[in-house]
C-alpha atoms as a PDB file:
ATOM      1  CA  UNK A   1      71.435  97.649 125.440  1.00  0.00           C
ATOM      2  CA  UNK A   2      75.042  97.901 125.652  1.00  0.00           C
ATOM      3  CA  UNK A   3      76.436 101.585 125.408  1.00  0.00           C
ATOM      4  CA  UNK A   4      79.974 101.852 123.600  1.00  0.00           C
ATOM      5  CA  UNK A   5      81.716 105.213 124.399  1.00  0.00           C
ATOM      6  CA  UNK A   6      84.606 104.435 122.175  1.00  0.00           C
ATOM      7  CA  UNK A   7      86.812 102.055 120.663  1.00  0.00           C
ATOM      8  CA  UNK A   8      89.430 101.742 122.865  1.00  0.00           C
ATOM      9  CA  UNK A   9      92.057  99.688 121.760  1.00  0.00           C
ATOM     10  CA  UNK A  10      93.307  97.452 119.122  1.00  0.00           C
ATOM     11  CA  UNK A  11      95.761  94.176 119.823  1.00  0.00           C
ATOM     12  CA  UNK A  12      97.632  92.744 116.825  1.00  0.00           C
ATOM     13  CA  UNK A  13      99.415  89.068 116.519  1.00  0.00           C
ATOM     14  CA  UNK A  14     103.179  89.424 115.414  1.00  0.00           C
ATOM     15  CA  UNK A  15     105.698  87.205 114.509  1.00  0.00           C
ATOM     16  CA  UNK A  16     108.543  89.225 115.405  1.00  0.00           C
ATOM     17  CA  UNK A  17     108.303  91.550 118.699  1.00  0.00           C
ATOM     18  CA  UNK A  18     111.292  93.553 118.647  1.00  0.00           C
ATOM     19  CA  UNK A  19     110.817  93.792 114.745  1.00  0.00           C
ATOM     20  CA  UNK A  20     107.330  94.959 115.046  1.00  0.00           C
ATOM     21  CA  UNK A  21     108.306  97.301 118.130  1.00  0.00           C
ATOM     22  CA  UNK A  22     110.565  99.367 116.003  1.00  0.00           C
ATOM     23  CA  UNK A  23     108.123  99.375 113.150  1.00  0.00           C
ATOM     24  CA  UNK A  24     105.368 100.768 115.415  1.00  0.00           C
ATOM     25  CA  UNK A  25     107.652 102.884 117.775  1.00  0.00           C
ATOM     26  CA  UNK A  26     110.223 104.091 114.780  1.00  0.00           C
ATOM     27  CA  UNK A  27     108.327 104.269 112.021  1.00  0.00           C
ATOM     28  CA  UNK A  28     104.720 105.119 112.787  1.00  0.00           C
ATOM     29  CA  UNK A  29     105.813 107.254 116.099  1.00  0.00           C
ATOM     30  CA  UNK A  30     103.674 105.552 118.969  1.00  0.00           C
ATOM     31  CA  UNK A  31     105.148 106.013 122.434  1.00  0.00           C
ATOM     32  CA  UNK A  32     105.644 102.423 124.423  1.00  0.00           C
ATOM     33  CA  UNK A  33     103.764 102.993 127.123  1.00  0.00           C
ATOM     34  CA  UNK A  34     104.872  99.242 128.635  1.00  0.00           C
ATOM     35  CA  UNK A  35     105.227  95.831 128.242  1.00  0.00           C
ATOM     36  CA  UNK A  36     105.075  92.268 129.219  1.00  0.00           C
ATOM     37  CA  UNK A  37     107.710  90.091 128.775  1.00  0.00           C
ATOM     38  CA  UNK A  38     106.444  86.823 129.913  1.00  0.00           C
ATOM     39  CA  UNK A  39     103.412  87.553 127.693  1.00  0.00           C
ATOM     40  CA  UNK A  40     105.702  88.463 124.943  1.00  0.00           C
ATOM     41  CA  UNK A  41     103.630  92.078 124.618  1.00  0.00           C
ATOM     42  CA  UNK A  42     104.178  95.765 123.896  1.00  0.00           C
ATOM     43  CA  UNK A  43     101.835  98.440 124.595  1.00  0.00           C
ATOM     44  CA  UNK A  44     101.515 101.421 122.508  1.00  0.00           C
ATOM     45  CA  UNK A  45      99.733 105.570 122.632  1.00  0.00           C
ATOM     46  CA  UNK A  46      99.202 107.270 120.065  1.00  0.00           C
ATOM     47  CA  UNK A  47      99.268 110.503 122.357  1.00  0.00           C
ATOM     48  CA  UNK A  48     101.124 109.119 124.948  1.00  0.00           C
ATOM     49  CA  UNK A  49      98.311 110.124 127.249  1.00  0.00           C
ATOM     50  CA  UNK A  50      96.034 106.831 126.704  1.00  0.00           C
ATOM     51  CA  UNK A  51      97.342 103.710 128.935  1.00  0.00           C
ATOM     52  CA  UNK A  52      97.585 102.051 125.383  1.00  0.00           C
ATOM     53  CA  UNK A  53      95.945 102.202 121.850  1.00  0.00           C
ATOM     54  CA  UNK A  54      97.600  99.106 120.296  1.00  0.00           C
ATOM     55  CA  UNK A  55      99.223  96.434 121.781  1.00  0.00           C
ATOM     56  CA  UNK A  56     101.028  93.814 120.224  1.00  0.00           C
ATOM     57  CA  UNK A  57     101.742  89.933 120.870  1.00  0.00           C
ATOM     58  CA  UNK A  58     104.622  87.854 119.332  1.00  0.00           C
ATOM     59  CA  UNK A  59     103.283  85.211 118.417  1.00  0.00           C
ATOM     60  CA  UNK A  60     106.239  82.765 117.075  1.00  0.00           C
ATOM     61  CA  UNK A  61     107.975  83.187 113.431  1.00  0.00           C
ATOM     62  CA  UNK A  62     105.941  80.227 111.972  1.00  0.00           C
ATOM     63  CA  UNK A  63     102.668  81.958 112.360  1.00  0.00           C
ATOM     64  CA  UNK A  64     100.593  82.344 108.841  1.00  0.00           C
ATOM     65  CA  UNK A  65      99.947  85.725 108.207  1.00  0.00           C
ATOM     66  CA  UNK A  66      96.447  87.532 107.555  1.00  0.00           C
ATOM     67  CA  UNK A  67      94.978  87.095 104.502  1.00  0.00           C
ATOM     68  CA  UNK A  68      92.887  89.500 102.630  1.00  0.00           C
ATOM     69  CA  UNK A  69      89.756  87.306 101.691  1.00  0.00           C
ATOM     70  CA  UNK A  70      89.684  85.806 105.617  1.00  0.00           C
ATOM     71  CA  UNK A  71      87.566  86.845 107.806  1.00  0.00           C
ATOM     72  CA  UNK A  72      88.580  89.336 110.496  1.00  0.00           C
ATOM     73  CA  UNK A  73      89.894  92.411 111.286  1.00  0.00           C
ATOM     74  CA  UNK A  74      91.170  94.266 107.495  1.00  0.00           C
ATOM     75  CA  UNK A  75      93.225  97.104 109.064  1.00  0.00           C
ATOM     76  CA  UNK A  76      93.757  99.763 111.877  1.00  0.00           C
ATOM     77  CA  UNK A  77      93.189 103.049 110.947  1.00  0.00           C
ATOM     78  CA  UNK A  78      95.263 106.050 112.864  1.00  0.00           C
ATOM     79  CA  UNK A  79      94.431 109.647 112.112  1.00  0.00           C
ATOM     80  CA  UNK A  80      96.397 112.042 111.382  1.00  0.00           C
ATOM     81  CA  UNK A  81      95.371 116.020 111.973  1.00  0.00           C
ATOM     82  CA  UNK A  82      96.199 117.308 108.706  1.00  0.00           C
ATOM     83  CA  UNK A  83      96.790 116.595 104.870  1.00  0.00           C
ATOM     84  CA  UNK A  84     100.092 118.374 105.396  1.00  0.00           C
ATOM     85  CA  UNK A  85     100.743 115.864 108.016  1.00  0.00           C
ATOM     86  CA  UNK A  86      99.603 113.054 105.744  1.00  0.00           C
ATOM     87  CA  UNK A  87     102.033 114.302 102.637  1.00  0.00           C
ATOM     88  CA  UNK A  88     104.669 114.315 105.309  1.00  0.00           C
ATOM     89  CA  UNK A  89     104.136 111.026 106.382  1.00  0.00           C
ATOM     90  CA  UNK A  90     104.138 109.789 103.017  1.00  0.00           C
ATOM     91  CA  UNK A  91     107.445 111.253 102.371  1.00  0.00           C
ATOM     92  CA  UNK A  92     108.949 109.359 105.630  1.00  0.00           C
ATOM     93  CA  UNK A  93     107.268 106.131 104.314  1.00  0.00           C
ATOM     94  CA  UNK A  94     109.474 106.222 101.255  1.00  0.00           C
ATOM     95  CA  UNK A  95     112.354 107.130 103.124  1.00  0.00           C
ATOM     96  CA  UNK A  96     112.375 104.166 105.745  1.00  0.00           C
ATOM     97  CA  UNK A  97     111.420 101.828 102.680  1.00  0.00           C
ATOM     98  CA  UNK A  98     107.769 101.198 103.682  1.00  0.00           C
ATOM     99  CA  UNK A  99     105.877  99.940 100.903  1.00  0.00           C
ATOM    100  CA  UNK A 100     102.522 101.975  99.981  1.00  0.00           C
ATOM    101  CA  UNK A 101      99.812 100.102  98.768  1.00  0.00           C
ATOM    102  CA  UNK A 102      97.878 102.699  97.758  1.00  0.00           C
ATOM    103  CA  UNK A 103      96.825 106.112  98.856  1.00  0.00           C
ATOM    104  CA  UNK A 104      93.106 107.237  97.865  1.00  0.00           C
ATOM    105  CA  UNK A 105      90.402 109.949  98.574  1.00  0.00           C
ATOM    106  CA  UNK A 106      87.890 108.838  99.798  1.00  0.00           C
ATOM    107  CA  UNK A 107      85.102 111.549 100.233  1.00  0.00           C
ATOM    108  CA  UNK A 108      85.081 111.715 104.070  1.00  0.00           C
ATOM    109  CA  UNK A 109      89.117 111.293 104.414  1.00  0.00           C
ATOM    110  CA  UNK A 110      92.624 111.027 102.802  1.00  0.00           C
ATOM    111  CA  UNK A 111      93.969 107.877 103.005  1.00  0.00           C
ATOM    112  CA  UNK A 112      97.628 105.462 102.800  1.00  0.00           C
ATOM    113  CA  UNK A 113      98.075 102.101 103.218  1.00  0.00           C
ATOM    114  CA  UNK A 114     101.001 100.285 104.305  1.00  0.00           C
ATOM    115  CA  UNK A 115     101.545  96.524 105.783  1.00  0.00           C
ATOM    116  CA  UNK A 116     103.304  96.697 108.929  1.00  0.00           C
ATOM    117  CA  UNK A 117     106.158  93.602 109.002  1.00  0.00           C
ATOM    118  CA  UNK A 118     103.537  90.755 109.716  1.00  0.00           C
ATOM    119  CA  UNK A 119     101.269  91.845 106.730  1.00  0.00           C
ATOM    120  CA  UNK A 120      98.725  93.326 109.208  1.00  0.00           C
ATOM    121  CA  UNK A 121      97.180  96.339 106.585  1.00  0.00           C
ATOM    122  CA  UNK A 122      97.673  99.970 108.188  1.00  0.00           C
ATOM    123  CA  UNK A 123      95.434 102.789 107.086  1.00  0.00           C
ATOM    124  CA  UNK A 124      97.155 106.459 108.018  1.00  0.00           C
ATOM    125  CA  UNK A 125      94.420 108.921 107.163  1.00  0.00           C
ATOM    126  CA  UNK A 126      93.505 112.368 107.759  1.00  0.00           C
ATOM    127  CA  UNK A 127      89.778 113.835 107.667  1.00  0.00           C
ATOM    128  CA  UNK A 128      88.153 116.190 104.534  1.00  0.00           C
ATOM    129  CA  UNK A 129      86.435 118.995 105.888  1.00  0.00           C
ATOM    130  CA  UNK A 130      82.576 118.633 105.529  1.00  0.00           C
ATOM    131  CA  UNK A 131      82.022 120.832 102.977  1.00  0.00           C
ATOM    132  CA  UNK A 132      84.239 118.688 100.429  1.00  0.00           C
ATOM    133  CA  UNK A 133      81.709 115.575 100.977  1.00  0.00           C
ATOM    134  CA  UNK A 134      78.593 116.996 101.934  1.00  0.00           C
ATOM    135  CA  UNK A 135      76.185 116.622  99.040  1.00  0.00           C
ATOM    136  CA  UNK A 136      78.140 113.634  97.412  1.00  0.00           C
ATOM    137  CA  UNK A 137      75.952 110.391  97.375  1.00  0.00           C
ATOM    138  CA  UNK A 138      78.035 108.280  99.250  1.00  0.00           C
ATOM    139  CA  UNK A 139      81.116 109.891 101.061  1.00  0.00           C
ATOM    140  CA  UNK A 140      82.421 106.592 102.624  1.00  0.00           C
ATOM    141  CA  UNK A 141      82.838 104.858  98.666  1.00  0.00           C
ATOM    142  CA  UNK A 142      84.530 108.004  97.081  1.00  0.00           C
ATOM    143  CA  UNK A 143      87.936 105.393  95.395  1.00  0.00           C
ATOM    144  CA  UNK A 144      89.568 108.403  93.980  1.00  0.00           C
ATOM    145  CA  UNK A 145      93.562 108.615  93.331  1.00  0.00           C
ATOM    146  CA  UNK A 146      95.153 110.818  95.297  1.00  0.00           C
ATOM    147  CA  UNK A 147      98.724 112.506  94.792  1.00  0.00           C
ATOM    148  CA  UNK A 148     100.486 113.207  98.151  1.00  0.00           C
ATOM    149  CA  UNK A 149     103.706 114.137  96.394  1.00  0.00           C
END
């Protein structure tokens, strides 16, 4: 049997790589930790400790973009260490235009979504303690509305 430790990282296909740099890098705060050029690739940390937690690839502006009901990855999920963090990030959302799809509690976590330029869903989320899910049926289906404003 094959033993995972941990995910370790995520690549995403973008049209656009200097457009989807500055999304990443300006708007969701990930350090470039390098890049490729003749593979047309960035590399991103989250903590700017880890060699890389997303890359991206530009993949030409005629690419179709993801699709909800395909098969495949739905979205990458980056934590966040607070609610107050969360709220915050909400705020700077609206302020660099980002559209929010939706924000939602879900029993085990707080939760935004965004689409990053290409479409590609983003989930920013931050955990509930224990004791705000323990006991509920099913912590991972909790669809409640949640106000970060």
């Amino acid at each position: 049997m094959i033993r995972v430790e941990r995910i370790g990282h995520v690549v995403l296909n973008v049209r656009n790589l200097e457009r989807s740099r500055r999304f990443y890098e300006g708007v969701l705060g990930l350090k470039v930790m390098g890049q490729v050029p003749e593979l047309q690739m960035v590399f991103f940390s989250c903590d700017g400790i880890n060699h890389h937690d997303l890359a991206i690839k530009a993949v030409g502006a005629t690419a179709p973009g993801p699709h909800p009901r395909d098969v495949g990855m739905l979205h990458v999920a980056f934590r966040l260490p607070s609610e107050d963090d969360l709220k915050a990030a909400y705020r700077a959302l609206h302020a660099q235009d980002v559209v929010v799809l939706g924000t939602v509690n879900h029993g085990v976590s707080k939760s935004i979504y965004i689409l990053d330029p290409d479409g590609n869903q983003i989930e920013l989320y931050c955990d509930n303690p224990p004791e705000d899910y323990i006991g509920m049926a099913n912590p991972y289906a909790g669809r409640e509305p949640l106000d970060l404003t």
